[in-house]
PDB file of N, CA and C in Angstrom:
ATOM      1  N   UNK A   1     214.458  18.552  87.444  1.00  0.00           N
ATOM      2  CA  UNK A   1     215.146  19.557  86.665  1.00  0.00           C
ATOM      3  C   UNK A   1     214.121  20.199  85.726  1.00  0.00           C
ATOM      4  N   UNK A   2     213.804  21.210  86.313  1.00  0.00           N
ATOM      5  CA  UNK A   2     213.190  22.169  85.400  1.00  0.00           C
ATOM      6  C   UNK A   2     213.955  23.590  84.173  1.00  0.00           C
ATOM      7  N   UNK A   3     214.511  22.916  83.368  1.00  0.00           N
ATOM      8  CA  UNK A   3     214.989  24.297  82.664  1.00  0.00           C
ATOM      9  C   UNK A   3     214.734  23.725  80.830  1.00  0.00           C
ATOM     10  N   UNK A   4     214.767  24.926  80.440  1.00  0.00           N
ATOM     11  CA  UNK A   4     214.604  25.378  79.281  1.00  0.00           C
ATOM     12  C   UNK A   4     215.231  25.268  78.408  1.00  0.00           C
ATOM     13  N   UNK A   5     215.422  24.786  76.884  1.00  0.00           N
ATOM     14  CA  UNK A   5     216.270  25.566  75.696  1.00  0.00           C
ATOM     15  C   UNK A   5     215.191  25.777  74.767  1.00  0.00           C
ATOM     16  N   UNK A   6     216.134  27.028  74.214  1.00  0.00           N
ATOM     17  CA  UNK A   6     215.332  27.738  72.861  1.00  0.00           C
ATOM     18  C   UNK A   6     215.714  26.826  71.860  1.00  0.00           C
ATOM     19  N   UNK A   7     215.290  26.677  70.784  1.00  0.00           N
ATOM     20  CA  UNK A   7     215.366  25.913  69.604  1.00  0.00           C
ATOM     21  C   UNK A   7     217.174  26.471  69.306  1.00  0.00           C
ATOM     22  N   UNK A   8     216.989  27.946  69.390  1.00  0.00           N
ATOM     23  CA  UNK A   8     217.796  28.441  68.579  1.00  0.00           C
ATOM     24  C   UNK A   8     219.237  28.487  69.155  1.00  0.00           C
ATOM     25  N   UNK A   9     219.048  28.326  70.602  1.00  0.00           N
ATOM     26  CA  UNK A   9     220.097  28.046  71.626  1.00  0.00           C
ATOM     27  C   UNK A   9     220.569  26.516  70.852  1.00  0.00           C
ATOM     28  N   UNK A  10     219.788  25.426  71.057  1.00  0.00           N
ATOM     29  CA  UNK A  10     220.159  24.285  70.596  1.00  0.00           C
ATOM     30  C   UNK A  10     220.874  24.070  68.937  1.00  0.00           C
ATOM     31  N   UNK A  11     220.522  25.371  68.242  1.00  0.00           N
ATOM     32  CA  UNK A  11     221.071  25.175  66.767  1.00  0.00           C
ATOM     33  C   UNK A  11     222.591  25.586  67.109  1.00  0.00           C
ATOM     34  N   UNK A  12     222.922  26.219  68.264  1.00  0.00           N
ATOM     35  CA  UNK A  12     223.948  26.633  68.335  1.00  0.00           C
ATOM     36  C   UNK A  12     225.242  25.822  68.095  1.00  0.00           C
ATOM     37  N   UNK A  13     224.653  24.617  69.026  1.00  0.00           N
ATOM     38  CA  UNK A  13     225.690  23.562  69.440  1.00  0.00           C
ATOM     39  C   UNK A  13     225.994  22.248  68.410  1.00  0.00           C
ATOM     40  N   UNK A  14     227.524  22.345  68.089  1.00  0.00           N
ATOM     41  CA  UNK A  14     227.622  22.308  66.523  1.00  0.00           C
ATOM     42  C   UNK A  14     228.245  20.525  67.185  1.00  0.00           C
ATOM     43  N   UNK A  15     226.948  19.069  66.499  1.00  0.00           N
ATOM     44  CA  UNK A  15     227.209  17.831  67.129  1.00  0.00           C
ATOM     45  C   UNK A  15     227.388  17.445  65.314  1.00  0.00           C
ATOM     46  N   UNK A  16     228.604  16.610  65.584  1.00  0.00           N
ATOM     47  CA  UNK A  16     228.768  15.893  64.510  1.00  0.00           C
ATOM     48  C   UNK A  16     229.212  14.082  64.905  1.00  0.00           C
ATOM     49  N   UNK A  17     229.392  13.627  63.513  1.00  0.00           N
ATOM     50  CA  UNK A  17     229.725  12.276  63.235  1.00  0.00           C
ATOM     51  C   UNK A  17     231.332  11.945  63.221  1.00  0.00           C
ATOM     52  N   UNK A  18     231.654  10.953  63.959  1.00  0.00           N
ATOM     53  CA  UNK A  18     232.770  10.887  64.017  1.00  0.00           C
ATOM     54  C   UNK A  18     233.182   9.589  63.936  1.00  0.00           C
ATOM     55  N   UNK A  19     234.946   9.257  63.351  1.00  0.00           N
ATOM     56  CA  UNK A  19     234.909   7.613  63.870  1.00  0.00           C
ATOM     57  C   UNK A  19     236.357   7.813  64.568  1.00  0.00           C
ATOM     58  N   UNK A  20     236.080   6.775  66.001  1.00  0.00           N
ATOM     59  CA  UNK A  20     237.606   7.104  66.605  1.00  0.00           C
ATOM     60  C   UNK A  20     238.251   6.152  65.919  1.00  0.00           C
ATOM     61  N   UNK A  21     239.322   6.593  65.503  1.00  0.00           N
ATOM     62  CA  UNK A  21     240.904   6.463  65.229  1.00  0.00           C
ATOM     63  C   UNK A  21     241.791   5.661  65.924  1.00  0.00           C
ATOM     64  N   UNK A  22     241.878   6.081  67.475  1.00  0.00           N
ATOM     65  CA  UNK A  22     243.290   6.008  67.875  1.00  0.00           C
ATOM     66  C   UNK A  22     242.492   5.847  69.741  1.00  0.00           C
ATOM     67  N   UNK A  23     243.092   5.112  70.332  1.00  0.00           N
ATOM     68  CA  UNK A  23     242.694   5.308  71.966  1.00  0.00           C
ATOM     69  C   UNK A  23     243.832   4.704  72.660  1.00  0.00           C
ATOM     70  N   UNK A  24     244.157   5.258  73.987  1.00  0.00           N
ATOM     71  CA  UNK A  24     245.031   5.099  74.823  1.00  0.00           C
ATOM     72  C   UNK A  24     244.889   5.620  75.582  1.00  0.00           C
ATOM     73  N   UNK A  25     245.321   4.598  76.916  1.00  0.00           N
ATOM     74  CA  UNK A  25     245.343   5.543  78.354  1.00  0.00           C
ATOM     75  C   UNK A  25     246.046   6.578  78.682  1.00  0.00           C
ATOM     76  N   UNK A  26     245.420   6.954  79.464  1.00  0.00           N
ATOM     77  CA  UNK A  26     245.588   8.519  79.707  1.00  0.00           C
ATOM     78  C   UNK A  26     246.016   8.596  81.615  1.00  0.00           C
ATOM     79  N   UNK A  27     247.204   7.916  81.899  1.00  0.00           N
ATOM     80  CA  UNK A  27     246.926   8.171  83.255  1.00  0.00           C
ATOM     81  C   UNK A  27     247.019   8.958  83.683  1.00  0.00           C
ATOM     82  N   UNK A  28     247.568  10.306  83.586  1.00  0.00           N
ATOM     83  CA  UNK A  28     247.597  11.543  83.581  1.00  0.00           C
ATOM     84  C   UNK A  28     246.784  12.428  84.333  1.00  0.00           C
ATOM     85  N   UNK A  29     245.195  11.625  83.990  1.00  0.00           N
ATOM     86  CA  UNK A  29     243.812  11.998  84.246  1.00  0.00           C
ATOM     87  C   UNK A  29     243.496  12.096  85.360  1.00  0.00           C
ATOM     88  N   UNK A  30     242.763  12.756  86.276  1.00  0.00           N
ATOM     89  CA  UNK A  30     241.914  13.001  87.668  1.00  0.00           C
ATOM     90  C   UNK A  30     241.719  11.396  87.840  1.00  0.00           C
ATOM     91  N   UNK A  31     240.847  11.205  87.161  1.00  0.00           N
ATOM     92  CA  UNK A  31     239.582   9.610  87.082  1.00  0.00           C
ATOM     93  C   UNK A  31     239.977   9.238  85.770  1.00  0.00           C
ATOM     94  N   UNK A  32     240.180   7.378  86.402  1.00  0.00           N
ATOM     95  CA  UNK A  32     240.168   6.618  85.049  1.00  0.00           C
ATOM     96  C   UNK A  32     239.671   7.462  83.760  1.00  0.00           C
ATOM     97  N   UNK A  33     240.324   7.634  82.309  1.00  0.00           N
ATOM     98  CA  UNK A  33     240.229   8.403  81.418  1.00  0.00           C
ATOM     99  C   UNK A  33     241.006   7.686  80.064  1.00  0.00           C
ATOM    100  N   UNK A  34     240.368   7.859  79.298  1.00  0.00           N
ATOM    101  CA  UNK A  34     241.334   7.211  77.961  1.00  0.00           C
ATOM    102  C   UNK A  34     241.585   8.610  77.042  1.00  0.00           C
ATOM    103  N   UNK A  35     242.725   8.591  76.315  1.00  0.00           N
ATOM    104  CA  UNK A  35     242.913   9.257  74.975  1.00  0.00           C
ATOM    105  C   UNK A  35     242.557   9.011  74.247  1.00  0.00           C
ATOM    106  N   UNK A  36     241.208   9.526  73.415  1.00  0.00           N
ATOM    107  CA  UNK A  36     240.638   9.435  72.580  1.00  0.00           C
ATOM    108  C   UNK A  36     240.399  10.557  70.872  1.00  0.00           C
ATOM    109  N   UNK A  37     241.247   9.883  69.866  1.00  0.00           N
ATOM    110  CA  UNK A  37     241.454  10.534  68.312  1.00  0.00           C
ATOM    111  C   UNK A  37     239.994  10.336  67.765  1.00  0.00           C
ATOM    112  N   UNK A  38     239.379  11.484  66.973  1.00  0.00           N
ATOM    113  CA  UNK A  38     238.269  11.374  66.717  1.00  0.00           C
ATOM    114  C   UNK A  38     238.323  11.699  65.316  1.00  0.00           C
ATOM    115  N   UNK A  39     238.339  11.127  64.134  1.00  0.00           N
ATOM    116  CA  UNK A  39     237.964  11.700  62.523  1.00  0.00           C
ATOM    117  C   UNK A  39     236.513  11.943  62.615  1.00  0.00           C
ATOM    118  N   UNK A  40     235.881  13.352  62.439  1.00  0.00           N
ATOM    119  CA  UNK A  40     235.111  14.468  61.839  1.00  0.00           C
ATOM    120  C   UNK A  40     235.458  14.632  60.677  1.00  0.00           C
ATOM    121  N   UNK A  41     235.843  13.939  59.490  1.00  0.00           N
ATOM    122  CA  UNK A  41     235.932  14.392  58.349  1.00  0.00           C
ATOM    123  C   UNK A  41     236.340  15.434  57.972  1.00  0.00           C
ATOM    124  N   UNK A  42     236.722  15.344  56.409  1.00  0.00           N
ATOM    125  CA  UNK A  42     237.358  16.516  55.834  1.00  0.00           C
ATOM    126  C   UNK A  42     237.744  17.621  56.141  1.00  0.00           C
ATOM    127  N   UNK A  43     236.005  18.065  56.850  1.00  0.00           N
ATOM    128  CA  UNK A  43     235.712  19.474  57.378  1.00  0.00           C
ATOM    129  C   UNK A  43     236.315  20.198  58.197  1.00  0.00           C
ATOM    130  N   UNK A  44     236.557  19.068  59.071  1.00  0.00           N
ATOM    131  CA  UNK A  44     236.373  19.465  60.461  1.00  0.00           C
ATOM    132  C   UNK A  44     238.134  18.480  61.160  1.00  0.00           C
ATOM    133  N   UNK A  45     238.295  17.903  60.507  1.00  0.00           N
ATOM    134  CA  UNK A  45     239.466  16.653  61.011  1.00  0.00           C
ATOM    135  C   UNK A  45     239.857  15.793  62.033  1.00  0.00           C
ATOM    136  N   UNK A  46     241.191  15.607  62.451  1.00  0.00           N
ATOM    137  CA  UNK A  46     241.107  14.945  63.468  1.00  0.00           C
ATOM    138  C   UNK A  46     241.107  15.408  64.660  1.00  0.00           C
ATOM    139  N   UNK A  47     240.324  15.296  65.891  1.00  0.00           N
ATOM    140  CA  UNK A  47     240.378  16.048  66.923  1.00  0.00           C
ATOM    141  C   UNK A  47     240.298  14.967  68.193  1.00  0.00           C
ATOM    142  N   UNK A  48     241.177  15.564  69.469  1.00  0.00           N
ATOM    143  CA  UNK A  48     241.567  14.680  70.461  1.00  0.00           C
ATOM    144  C   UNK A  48     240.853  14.837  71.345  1.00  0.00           C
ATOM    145  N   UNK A  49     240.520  14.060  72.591  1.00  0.00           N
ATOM    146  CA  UNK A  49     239.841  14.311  73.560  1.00  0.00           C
ATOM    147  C   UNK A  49     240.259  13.380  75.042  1.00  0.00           C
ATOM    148  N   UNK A  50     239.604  13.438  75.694  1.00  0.00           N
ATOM    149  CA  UNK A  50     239.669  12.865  77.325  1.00  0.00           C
ATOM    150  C   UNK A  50     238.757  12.178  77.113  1.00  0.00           C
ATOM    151  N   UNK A  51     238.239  10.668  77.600  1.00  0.00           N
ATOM    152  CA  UNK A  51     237.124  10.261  77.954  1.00  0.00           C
ATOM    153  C   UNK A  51     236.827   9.394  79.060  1.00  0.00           C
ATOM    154  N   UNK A  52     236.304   9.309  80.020  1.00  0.00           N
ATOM    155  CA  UNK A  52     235.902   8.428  81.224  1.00  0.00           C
ATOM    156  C   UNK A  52     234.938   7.494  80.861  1.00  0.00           C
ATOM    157  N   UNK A  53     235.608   6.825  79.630  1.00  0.00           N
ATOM    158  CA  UNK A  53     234.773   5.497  79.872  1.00  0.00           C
ATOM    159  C   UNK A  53     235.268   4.533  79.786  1.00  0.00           C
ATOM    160  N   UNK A  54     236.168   4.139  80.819  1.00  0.00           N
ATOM    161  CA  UNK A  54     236.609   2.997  80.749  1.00  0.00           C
ATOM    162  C   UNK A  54     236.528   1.689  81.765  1.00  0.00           C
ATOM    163  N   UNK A  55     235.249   2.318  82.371  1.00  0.00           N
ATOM    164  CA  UNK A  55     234.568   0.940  82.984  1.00  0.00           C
ATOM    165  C   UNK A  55     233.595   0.153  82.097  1.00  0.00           C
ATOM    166  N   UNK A  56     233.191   0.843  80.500  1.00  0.00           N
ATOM    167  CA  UNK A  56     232.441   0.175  79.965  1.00  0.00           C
ATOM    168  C   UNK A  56     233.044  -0.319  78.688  1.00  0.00           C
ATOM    169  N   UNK A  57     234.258   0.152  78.290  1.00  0.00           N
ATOM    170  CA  UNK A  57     234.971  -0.004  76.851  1.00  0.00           C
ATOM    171  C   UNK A  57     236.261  -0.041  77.092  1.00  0.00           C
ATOM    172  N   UNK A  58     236.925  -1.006  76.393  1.00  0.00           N
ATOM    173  CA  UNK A  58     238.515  -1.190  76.426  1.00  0.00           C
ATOM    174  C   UNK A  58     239.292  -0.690  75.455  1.00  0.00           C
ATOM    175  N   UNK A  59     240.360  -0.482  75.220  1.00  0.00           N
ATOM    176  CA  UNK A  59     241.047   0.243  74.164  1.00  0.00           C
ATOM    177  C   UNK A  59     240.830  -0.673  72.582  1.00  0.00           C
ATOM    178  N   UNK A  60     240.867  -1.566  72.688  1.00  0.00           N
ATOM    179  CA  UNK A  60     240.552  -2.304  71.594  1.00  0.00           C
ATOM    180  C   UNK A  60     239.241  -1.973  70.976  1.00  0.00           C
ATOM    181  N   UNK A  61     238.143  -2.014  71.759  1.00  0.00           N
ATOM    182  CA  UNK A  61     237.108  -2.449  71.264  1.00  0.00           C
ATOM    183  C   UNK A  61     236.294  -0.723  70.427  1.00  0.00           C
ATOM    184  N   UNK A  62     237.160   0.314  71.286  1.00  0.00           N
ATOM    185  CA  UNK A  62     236.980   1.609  70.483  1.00  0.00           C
ATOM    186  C   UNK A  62     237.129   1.854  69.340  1.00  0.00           C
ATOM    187  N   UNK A  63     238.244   1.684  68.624  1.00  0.00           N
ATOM    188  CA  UNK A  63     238.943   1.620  67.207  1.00  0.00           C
ATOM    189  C   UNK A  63     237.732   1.578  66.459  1.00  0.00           C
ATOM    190  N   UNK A  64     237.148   2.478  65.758  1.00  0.00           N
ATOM    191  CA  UNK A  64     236.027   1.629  64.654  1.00  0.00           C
ATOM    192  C   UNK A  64     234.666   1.979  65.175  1.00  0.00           C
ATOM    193  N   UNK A  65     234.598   2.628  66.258  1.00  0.00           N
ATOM    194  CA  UNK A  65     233.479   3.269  66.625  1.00  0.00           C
ATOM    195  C   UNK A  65     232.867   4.293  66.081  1.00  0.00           C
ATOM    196  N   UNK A  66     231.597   4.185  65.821  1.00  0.00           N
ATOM    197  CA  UNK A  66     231.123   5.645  65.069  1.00  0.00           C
ATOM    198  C   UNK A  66     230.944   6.277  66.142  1.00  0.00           C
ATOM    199  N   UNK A  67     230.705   7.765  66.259  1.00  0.00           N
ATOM    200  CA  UNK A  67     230.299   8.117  67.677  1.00  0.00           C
ATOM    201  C   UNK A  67     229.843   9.605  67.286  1.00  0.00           C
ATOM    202  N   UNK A  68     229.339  10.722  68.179  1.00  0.00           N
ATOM    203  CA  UNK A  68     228.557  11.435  68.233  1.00  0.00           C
ATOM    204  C   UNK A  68     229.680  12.397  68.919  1.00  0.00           C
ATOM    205  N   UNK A  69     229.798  13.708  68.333  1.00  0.00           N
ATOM    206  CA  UNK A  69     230.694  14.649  69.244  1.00  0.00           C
ATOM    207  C   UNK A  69     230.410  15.497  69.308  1.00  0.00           C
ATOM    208  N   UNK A  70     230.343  16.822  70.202  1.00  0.00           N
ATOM    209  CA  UNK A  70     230.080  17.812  70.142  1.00  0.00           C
ATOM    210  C   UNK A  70     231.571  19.203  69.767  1.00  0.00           C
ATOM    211  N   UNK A  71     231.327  19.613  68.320  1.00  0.00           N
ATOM    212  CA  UNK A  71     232.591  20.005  67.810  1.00  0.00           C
ATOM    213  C   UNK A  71     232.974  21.851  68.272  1.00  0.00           C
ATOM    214  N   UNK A  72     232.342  22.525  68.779  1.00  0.00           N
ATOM    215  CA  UNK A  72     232.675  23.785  68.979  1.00  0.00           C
ATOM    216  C   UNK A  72     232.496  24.149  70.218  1.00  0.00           C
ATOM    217  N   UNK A  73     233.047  23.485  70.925  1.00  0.00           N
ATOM    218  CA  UNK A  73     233.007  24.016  72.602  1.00  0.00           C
ATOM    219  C   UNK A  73     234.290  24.558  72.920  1.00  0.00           C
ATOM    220  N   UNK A  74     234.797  25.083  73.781  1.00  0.00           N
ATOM    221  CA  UNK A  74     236.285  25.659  73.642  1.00  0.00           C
ATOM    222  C   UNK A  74     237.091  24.876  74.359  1.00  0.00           C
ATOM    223  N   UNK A  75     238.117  24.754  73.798  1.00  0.00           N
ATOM    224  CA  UNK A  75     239.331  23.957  74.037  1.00  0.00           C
ATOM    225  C   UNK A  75     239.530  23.736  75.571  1.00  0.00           C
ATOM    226  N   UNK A  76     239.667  22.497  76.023  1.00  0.00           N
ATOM    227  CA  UNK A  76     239.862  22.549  77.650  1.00  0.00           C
ATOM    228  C   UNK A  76     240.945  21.642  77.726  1.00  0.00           C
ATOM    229  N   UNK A  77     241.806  22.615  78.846  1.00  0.00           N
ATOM    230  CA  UNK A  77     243.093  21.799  79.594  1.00  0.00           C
ATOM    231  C   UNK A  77     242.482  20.466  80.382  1.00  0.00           C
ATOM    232  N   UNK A  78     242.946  19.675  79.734  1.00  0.00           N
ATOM    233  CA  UNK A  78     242.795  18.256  80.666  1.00  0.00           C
ATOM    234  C   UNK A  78     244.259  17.874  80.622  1.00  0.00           C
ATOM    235  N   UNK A  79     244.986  17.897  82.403  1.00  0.00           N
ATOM    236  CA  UNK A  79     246.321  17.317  82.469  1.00  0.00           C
ATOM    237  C   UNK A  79     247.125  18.037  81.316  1.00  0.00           C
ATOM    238  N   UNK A  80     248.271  17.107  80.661  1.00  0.00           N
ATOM    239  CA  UNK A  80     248.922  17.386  79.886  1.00  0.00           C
ATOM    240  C   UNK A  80     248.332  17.559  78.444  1.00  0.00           C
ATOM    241  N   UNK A  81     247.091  17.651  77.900  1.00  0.00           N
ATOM    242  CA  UNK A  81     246.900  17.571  76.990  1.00  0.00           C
ATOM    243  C   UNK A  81     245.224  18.441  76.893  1.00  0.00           C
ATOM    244  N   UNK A  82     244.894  18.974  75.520  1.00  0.00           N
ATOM    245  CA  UNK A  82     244.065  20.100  75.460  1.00  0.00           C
ATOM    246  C   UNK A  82     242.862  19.284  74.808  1.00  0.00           C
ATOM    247  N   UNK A  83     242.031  19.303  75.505  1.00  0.00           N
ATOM    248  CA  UNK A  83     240.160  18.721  74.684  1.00  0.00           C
ATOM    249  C   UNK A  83     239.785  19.145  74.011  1.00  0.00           C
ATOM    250  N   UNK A  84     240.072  18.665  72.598  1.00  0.00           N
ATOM    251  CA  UNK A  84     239.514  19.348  71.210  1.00  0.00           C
ATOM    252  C   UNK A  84     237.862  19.424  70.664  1.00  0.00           C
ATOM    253  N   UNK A  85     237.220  18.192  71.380  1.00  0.00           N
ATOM    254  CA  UNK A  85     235.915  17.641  71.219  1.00  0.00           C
ATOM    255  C   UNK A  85     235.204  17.306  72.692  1.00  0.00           C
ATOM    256  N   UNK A  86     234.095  17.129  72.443  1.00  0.00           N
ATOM    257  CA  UNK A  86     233.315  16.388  73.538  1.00  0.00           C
ATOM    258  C   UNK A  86     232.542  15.106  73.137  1.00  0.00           C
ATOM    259  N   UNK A  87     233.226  13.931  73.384  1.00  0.00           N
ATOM    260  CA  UNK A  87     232.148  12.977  73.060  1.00  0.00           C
ATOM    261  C   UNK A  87     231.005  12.650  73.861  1.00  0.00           C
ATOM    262  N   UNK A  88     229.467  12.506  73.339  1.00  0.00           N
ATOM    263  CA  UNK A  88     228.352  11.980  73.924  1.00  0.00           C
ATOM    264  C   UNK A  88     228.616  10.687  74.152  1.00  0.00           C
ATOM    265  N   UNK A  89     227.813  10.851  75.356  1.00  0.00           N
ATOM    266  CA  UNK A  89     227.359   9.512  76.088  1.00  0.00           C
ATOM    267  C   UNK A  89     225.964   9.538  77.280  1.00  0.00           C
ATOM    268  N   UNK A  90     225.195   8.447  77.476  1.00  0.00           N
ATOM    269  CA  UNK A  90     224.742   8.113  78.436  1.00  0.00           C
ATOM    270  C   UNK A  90     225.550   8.026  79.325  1.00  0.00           C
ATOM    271  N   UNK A  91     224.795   8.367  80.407  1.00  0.00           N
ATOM    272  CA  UNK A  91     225.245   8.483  81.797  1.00  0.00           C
ATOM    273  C   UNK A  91     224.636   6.999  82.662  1.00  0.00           C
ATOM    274  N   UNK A  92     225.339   6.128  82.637  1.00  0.00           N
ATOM    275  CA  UNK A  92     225.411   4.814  83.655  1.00  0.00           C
ATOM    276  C   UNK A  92     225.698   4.939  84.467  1.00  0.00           C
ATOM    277  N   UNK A  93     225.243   4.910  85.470  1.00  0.00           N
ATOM    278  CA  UNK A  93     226.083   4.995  86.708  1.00  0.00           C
ATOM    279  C   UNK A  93     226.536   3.470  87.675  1.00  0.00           C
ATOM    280  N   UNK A  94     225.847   2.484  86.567  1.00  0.00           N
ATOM    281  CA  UNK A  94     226.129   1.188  87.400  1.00  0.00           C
ATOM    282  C   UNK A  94     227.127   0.507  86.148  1.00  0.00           C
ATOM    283  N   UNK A  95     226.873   0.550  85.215  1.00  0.00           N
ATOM    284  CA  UNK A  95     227.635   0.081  84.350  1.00  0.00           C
ATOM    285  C   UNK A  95     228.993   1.617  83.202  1.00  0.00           C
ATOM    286  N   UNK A  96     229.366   2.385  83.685  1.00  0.00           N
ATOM    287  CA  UNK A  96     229.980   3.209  83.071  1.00  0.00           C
ATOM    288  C   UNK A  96     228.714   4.108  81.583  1.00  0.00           C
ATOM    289  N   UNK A  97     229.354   5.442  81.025  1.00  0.00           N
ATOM    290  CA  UNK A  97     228.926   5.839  80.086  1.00  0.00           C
ATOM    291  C   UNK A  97     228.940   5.249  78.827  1.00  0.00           C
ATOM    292  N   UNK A  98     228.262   4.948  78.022  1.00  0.00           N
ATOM    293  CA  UNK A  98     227.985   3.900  76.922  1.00  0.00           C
ATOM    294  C   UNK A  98     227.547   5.575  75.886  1.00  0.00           C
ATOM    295  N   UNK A  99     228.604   5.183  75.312  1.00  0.00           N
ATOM    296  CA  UNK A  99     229.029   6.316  73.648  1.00  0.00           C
ATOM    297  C   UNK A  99     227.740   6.116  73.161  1.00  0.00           C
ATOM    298  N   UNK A 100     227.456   7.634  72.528  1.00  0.00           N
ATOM    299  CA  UNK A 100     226.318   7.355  71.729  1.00  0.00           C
ATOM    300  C   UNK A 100     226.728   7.287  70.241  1.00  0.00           C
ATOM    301  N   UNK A 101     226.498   6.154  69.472  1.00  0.00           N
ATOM    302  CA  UNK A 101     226.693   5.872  68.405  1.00  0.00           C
ATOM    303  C   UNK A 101     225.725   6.008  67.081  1.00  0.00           C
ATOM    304  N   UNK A 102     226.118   6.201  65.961  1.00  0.00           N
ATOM    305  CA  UNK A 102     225.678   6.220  64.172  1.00  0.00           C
ATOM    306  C   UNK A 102     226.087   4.925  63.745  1.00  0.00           C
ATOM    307  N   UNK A 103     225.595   4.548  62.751  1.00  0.00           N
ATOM    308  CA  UNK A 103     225.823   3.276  62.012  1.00  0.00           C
ATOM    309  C   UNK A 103     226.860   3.667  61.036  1.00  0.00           C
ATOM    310  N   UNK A 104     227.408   2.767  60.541  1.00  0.00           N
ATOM    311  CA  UNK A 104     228.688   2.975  60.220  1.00  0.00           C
ATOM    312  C   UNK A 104     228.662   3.519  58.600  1.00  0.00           C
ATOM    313  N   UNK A 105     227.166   3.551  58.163  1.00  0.00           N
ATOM    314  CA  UNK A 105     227.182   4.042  56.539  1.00  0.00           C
ATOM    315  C   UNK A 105     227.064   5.797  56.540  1.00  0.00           C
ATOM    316  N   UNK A 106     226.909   5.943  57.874  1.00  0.00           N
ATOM    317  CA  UNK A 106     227.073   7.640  57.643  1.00  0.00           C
ATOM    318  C   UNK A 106     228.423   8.563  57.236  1.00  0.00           C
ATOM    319  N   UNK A 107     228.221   9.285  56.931  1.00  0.00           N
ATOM    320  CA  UNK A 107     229.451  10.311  56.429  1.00  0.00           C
ATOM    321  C   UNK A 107     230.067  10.682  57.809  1.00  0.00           C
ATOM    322  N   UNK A 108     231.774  10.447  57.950  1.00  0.00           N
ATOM    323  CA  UNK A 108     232.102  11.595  58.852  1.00  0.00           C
ATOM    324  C   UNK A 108     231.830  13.100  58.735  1.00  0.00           C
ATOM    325  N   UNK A 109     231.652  13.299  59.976  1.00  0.00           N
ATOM    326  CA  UNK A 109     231.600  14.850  59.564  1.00  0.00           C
ATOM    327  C   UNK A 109     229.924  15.217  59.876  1.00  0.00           C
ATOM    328  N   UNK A 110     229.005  14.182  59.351  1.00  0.00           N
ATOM    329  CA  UNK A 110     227.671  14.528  59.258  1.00  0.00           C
ATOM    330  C   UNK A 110     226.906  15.265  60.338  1.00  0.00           C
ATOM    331  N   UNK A 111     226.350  16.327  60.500  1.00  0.00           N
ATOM    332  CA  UNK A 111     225.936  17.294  61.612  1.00  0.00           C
ATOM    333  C   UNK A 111     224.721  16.213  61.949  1.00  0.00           C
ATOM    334  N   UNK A 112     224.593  16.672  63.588  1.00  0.00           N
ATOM    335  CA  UNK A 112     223.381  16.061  64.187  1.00  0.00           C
ATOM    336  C   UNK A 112     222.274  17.112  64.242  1.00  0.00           C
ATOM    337  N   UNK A 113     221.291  16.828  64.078  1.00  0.00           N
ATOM    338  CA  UNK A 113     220.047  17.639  64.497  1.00  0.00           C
ATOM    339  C   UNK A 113     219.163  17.339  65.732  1.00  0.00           C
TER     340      UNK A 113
END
C-alpha cells in the first residue's frame, strides 16, 4: 500500500478519548457486533456505535474501557440503529480487533494527535 496523507488531511479527522458506558448485543448486525455507549465528555457526549469485536471482548469486560474514537465521521445506518462514532482498533485477524486504549487518568473528551 502505497498512499499518502497530508498533515492537514490528518488534522481533519477529529479522534478523541472516550470511556464506554454501556455494551450489548446487537444481533441485528450483518457479523457478530456489540452495542457500544461511548462518554466523550462534556463536549462532545454520549455517542453510540456498532462494534465487531466480539471474538476478543465480552460484554462485561468493556464497561470501564478507555478507548480511542473517531468523533466526526457521518452518521451511518447500521441495522436498526445509527453509528454515532467509530471506535479504533487493531486489526487481528487470528485473535479478533483489540480496542485501542488511554489510561484511565486522561480526560474524556481529550483530542488525539
Amino acid at each position: 500500500m502505497n498512499s499518502s496523507l497530508s498533515p492537514e488531511t490528518f488534522a481533519k479527522i477529529e479522534m478523541h478519548v472516550g470511556k464506554i458506558i454501556k455494551a450489548e448485543s446487537f444481533p441485528k448486525a450483518n457479523k457478530p457486533a456489540y452495542l457500544v455507549w461511548v462518554d466523550l465528555g462534556p463536549a462532545i457526549g454520549i455517542r453510540k456505535t456498532s462494534a465487531q469485536i466480539t471474538e476478543r471482548y465480552s460484554i462485561e469486560c468493556l464497561v470501564g474501557q478507555m478507548v480511542v474514537c473517531v468523533t466526526n465521521f457521518p452518521v451511518k445506518q447500521i441495522a436498526n440503529i445509527q453509528s454515532e462514532c467509530l471506535l479504533l482498533g487493531a486489526l487481528d485477524e487470528q485473535n479478533g480487533t483489540a480496542l485501542l486504549q488511554v489510561p484511565m487518568d486522561v480526560p474524556l473528551g481529550s483530542r488525539i494527535a
